[in-house]
Protein backbone atom coordinates (compact mmCIF):
# COMPACT_ATOMS: atom_id res chain seq x y z
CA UNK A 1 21.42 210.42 -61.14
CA UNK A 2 23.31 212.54 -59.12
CA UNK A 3 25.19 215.98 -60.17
CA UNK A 4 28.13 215.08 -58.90
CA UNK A 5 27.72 211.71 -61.38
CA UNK A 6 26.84 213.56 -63.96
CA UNK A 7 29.44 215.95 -63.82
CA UNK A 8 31.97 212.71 -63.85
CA UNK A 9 30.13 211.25 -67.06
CA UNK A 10 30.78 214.66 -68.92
CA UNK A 11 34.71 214.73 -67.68
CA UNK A 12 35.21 211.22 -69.03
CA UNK A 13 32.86 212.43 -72.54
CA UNK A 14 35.84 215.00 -72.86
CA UNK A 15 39.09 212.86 -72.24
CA UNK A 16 41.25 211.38 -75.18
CA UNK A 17 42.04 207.78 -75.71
CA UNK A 18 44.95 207.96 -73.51
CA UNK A 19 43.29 209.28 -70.54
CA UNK A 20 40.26 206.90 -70.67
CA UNK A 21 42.59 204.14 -71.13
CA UNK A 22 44.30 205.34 -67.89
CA UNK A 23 41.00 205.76 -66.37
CA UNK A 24 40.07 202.38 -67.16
CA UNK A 25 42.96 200.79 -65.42
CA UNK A 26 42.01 202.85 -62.20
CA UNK A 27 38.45 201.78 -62.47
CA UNK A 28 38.99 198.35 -63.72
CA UNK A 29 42.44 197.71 -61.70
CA UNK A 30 43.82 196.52 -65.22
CA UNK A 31 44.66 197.91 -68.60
CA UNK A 32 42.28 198.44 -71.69
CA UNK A 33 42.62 196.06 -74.65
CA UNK A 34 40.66 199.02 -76.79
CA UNK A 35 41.73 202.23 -78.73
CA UNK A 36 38.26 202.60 -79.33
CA UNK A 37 37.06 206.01 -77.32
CA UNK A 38 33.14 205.64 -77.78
CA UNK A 39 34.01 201.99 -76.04
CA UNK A 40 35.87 202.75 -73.20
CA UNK A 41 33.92 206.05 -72.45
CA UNK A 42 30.45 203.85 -72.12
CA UNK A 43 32.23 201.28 -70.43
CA UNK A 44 33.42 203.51 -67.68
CA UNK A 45 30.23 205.91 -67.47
CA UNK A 46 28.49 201.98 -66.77
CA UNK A 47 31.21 201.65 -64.03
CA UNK A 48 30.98 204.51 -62.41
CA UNK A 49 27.38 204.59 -61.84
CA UNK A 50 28.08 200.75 -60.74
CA UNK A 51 30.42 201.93 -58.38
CA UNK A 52 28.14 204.73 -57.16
CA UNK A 53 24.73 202.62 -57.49
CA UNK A 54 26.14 199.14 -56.59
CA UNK A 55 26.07 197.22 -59.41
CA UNK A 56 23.23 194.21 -60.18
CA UNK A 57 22.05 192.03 -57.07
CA UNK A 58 23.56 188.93 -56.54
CA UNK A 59 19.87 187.90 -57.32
CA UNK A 60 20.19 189.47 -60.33
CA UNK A 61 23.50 187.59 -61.18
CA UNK A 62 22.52 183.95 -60.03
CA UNK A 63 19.95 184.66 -62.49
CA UNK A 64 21.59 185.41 -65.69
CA UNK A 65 23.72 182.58 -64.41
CA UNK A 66 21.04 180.38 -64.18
CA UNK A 67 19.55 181.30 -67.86
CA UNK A 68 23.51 181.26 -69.75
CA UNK A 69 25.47 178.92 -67.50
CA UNK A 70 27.79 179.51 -70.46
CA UNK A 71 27.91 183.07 -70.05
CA UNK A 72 28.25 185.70 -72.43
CA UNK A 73 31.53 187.04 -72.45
CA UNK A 74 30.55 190.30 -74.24
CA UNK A 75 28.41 191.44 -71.60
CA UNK A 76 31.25 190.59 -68.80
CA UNK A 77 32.95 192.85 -66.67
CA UNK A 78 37.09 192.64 -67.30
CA UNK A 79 37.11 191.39 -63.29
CA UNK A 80 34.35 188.54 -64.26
CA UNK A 81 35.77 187.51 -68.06
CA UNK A 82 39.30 187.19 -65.67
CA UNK A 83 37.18 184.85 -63.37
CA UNK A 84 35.64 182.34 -66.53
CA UNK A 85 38.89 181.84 -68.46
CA UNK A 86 39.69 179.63 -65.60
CA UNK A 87 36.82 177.55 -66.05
CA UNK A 88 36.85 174.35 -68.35
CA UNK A 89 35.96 175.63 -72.24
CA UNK A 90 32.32 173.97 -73.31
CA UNK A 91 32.89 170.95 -75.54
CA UNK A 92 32.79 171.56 -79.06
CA UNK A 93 29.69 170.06 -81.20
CA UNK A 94 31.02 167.68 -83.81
CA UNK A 95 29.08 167.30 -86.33
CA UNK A 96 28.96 163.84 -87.79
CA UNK A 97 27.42 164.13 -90.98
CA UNK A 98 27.53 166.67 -93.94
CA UNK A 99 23.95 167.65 -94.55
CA UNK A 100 24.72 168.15 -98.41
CA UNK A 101 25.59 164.64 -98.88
CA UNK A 102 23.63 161.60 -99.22
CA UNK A 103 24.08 159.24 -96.15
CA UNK A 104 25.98 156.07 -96.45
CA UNK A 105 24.50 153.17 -98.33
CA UNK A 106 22.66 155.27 -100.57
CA UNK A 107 23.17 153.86 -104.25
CA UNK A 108 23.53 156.51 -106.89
CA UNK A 109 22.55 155.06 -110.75
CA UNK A 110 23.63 157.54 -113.88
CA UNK A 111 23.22 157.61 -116.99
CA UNK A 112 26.35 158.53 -118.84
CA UNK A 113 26.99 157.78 -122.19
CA UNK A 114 24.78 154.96 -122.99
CA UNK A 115 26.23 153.33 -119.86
CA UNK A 116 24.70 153.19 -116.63
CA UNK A 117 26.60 154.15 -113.70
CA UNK A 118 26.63 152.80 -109.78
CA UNK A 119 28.05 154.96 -106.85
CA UNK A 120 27.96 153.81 -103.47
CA UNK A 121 28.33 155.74 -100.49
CA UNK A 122 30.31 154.98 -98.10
CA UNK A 123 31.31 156.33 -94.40
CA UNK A 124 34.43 158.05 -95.70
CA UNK A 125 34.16 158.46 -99.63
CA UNK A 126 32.18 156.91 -102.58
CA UNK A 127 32.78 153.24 -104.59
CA UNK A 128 32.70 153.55 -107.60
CA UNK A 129 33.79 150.26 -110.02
CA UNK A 130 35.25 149.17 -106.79
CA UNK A 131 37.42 152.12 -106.59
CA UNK A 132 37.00 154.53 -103.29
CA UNK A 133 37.39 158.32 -104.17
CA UNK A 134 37.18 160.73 -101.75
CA UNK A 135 34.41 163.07 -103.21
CA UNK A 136 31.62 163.31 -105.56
CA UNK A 137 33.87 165.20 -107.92
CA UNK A 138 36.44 163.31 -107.71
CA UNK A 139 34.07 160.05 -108.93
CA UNK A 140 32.46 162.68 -111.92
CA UNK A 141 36.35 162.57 -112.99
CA UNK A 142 37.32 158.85 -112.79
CA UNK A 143 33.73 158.71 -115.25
CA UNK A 144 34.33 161.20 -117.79
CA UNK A 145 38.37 162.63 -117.39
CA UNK A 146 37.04 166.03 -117.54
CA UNK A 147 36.18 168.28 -114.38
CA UNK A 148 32.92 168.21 -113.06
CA UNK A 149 31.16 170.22 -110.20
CA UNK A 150 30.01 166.59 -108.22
CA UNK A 151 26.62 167.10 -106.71
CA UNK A 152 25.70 168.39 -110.31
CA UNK A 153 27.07 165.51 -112.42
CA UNK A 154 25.66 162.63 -109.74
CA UNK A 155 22.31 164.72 -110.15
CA UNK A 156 22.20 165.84 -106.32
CA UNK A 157 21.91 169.94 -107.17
CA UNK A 158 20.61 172.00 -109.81
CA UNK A 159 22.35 174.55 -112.31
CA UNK A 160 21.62 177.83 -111.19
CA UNK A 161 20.81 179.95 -114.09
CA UNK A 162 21.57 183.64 -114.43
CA UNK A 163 18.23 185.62 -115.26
């Protein structure tokens, strides 16, 4: 590195959060979003040896786009994260199926008070006597009008004991 980069690094170490911030909109050509000095001091001793060194290739960039197509918007520039927000957001995962509970058509058979209980799962709830409730709690209710944790009553989990 160069003295005269240096010398710039240790000028920004010194400023206050008002003069990096207005350092960072001369850099950056807009203003921060952070209060946070250690942040925008790093951020603008990386820019100005950018400015002074270049930057990464465009090599260097087609590959890290070629790895995260997604990108990584931590590791962005302000000028670049400007550039994605105009690009389409990534579709969201849905996930179909809670992992915790039993998949649908799986009969459940209790024994409850010398009477033997059927639950059905269904796609959205659980029969019970021909009545749908919406959770396994809800079904422990209709069964003994008292409040029951569901997975425990219907024999799916385990009572955690304190040691």
């Amino acid at each position: 590195m160069g003295d005269s980069m240096l010398r710039e690094i240790q000028r920004l170490r010194g400023m206050t959060v008002g003069e990096l911030q207005a350092e960072w909109q001369r850099l950056y050509g807009e203003p921060s979003r952070s209060r946070n000095r250690d942040f925008l001091w790093r951020r603008l001793a990386w820019r100005v040896q950018e400015l002074a060194h270049g930057g990464i290739s465009n090599r260097a960039r087609t590959r890290i786009e070629e790895l995260a197509p997604a990108g990584f918007e931590r590791a962005r520039t302000p000028n670049m994260a400007r550039a994605a927000a105009t690009e389409p957001p990534a579709p969201k995962v849905v996930r179909l199926h809670d992992p915790r509970r039993p998949t649908p058509g799986t009969v459940i058979v209790r024994e409850y008070r010398g009477r033997q209980i059927r639950l059905t799962v269904l796609d959205a709830g659980f029969e019970l006597d021909g009545v749908v409730h919406a959770s396994l709690s809800e079904a422990a209710r209709a069964v003994t009008g008292a409040r029951w944790n569901g997975p425990l009553f219907w024999g799916l989990a385990q009572r955690k004991r304190k040691s």
